[in-house]
C-alpha atoms as a PDB file:
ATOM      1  CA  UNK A   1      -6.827   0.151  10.233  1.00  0.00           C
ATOM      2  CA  UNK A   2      -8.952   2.292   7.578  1.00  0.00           C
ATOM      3  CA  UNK A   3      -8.478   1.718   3.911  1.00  0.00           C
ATOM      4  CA  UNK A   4      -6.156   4.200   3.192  1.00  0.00           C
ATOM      5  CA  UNK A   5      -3.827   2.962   5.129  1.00  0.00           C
ATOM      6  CA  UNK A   6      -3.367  -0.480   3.976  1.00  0.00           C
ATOM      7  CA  UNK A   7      -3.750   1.439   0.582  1.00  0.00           C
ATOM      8  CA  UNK A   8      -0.460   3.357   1.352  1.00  0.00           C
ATOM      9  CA  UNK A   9       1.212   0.206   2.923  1.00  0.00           C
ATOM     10  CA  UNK A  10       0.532  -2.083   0.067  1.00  0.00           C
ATOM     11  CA  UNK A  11       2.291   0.929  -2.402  1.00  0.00           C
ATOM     12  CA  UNK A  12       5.217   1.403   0.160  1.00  0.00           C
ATOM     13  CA  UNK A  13       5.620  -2.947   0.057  1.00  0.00           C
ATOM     14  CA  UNK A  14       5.033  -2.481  -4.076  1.00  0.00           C
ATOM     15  CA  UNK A  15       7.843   0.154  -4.112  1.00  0.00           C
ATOM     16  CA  UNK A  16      10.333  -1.811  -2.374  1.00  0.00           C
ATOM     17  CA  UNK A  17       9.960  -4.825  -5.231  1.00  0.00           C
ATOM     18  CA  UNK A  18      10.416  -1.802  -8.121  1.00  0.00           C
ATOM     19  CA  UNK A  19       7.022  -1.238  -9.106  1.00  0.00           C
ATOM     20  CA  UNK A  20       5.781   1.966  -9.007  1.00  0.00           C
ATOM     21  CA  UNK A  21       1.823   3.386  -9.169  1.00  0.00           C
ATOM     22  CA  UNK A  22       0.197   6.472  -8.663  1.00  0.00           C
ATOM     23  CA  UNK A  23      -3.473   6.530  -7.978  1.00  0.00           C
ATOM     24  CA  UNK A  24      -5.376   9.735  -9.600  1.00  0.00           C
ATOM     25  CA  UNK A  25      -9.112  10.372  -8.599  1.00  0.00           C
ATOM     26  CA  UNK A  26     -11.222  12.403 -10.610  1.00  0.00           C
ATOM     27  CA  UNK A  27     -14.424  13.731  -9.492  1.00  0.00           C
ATOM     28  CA  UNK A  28     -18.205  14.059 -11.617  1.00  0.00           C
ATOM     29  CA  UNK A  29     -21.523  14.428 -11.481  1.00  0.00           C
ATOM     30  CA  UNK A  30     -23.630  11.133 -12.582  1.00  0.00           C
ATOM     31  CA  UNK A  31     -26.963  12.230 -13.734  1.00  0.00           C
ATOM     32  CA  UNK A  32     -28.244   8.340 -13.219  1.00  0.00           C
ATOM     33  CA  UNK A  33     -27.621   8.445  -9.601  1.00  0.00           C
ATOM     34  CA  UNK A  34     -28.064  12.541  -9.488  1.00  0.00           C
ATOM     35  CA  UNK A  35     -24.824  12.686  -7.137  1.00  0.00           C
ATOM     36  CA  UNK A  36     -21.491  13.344  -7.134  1.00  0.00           C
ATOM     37  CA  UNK A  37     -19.206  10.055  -8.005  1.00  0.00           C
ATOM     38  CA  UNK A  38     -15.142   9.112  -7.336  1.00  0.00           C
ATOM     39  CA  UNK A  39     -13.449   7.427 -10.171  1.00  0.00           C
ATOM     40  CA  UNK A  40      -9.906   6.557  -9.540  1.00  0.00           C
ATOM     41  CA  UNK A  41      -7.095   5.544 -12.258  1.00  0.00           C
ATOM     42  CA  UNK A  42      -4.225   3.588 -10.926  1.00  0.00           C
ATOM     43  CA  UNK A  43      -1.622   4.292 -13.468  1.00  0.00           C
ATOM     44  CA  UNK A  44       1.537   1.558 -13.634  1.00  0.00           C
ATOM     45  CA  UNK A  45       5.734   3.151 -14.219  1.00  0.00           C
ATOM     46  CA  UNK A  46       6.823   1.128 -17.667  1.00  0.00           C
ATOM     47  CA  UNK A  47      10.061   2.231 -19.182  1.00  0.00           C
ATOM     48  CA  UNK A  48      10.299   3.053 -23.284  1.00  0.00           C
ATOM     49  CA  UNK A  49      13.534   2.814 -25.035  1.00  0.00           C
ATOM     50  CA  UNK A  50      13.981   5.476 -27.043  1.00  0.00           C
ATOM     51  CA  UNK A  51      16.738   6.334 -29.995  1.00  0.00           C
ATOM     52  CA  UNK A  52      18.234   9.627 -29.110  1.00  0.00           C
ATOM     53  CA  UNK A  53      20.060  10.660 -32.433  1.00  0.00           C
ATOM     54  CA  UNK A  54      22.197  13.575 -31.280  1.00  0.00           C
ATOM     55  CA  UNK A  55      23.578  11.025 -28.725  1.00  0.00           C
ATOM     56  CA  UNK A  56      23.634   8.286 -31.252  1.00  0.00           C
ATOM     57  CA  UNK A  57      22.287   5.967 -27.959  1.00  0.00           C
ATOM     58  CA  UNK A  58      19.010   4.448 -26.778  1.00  0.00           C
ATOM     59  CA  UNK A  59      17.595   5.728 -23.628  1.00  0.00           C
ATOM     60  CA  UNK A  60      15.053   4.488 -21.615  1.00  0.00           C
ATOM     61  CA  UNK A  61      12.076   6.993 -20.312  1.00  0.00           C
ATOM     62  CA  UNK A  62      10.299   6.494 -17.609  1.00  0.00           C
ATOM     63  CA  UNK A  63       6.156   6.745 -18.379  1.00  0.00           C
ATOM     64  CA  UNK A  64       2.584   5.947 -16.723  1.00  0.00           C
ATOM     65  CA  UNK A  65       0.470   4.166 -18.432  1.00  0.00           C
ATOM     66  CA  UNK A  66      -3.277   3.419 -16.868  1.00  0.00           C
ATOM     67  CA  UNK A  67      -3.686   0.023 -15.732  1.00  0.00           C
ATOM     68  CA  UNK A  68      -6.901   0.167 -13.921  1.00  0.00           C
ATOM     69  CA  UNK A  69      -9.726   1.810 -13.242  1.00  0.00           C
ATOM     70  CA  UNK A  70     -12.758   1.837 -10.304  1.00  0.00           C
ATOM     71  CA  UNK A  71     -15.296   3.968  -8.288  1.00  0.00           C
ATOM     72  CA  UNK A  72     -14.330   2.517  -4.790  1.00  0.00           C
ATOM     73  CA  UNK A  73     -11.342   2.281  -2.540  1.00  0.00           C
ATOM     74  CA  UNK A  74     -12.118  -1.318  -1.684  1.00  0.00           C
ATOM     75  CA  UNK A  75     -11.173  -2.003  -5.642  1.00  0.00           C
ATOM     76  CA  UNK A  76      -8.314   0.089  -5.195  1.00  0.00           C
ATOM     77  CA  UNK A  77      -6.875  -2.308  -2.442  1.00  0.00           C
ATOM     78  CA  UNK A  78      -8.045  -5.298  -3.836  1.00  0.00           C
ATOM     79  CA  UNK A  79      -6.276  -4.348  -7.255  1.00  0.00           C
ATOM     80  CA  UNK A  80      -3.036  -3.869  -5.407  1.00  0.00           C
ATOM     81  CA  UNK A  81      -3.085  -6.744  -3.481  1.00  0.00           C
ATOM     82  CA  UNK A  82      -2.988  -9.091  -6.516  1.00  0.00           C
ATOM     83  CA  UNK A  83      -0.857  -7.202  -8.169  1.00  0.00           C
ATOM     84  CA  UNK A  84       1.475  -8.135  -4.540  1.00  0.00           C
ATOM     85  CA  UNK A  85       0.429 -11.696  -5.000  1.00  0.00           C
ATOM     86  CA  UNK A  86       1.777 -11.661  -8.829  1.00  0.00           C
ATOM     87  CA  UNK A  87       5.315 -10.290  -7.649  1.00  0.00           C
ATOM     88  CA  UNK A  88       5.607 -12.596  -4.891  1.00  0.00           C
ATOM     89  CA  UNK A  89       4.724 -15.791  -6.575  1.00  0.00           C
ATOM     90  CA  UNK A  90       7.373 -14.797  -9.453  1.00  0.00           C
ATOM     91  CA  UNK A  91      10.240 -14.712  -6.660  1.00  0.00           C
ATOM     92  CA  UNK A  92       8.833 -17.744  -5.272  1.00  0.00           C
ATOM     93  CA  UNK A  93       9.630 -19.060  -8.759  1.00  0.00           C
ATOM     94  CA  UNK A  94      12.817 -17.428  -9.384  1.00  0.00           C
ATOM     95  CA  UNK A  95      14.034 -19.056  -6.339  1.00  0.00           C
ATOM     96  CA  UNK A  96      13.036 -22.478  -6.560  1.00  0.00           C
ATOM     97  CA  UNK A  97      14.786 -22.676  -9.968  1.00  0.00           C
ATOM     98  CA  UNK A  98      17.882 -20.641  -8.493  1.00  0.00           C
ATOM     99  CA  UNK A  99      17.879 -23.980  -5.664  1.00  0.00           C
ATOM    100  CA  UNK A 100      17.641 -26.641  -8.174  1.00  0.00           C
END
């Protein structure tokens, strides 16, 4: 399986448990390494409560806020992959205090 792969699968898994990323790459010349270099931003969904005043109501919008940034794939997964770990070890907790 290449990287992008298990990059896709570990958003798909990361969707199902309600968090939401987007990965952005950008694209620039380094003069130090006289080449063309890959930096990726993997931006996180929050949600801000805002006070709508013709509605007299607060509303939530949905934003992306950048969470993380690298120049390799390999980062990209890695990145994910804890973030996995963090969301499964908080239901492992939620559900040992739901059993006692």
């Amino acid at each position: 399986m290449n990287i992008n792969q298990n990059i896709n699968k570990l958003l798909y898994v990361l969707k199902q448990k309600e968090q939401i990323y987007k990965i952005n790459s950008f694209q620039f010349y380094s003069e130090r390494n006289n080449k063309y270099s890959t930096k990726f931003q993997i931006l996180k969904r929050i949600f801000e409560e805002t006070y709508n005043i013709r509605e007299d109501k607060i509303e939530l919008i949905e934003k992306y806020k950048i969470d993380y940034e690298c120049y390799s794939k390999i980062d990209i997964m890695k990145y994910l992959v804890d973030e996995y770990k963090k969301i499964g070890s908080e239901a492992d907790g939620k559900q040992r205090n739901k059993r006692l």
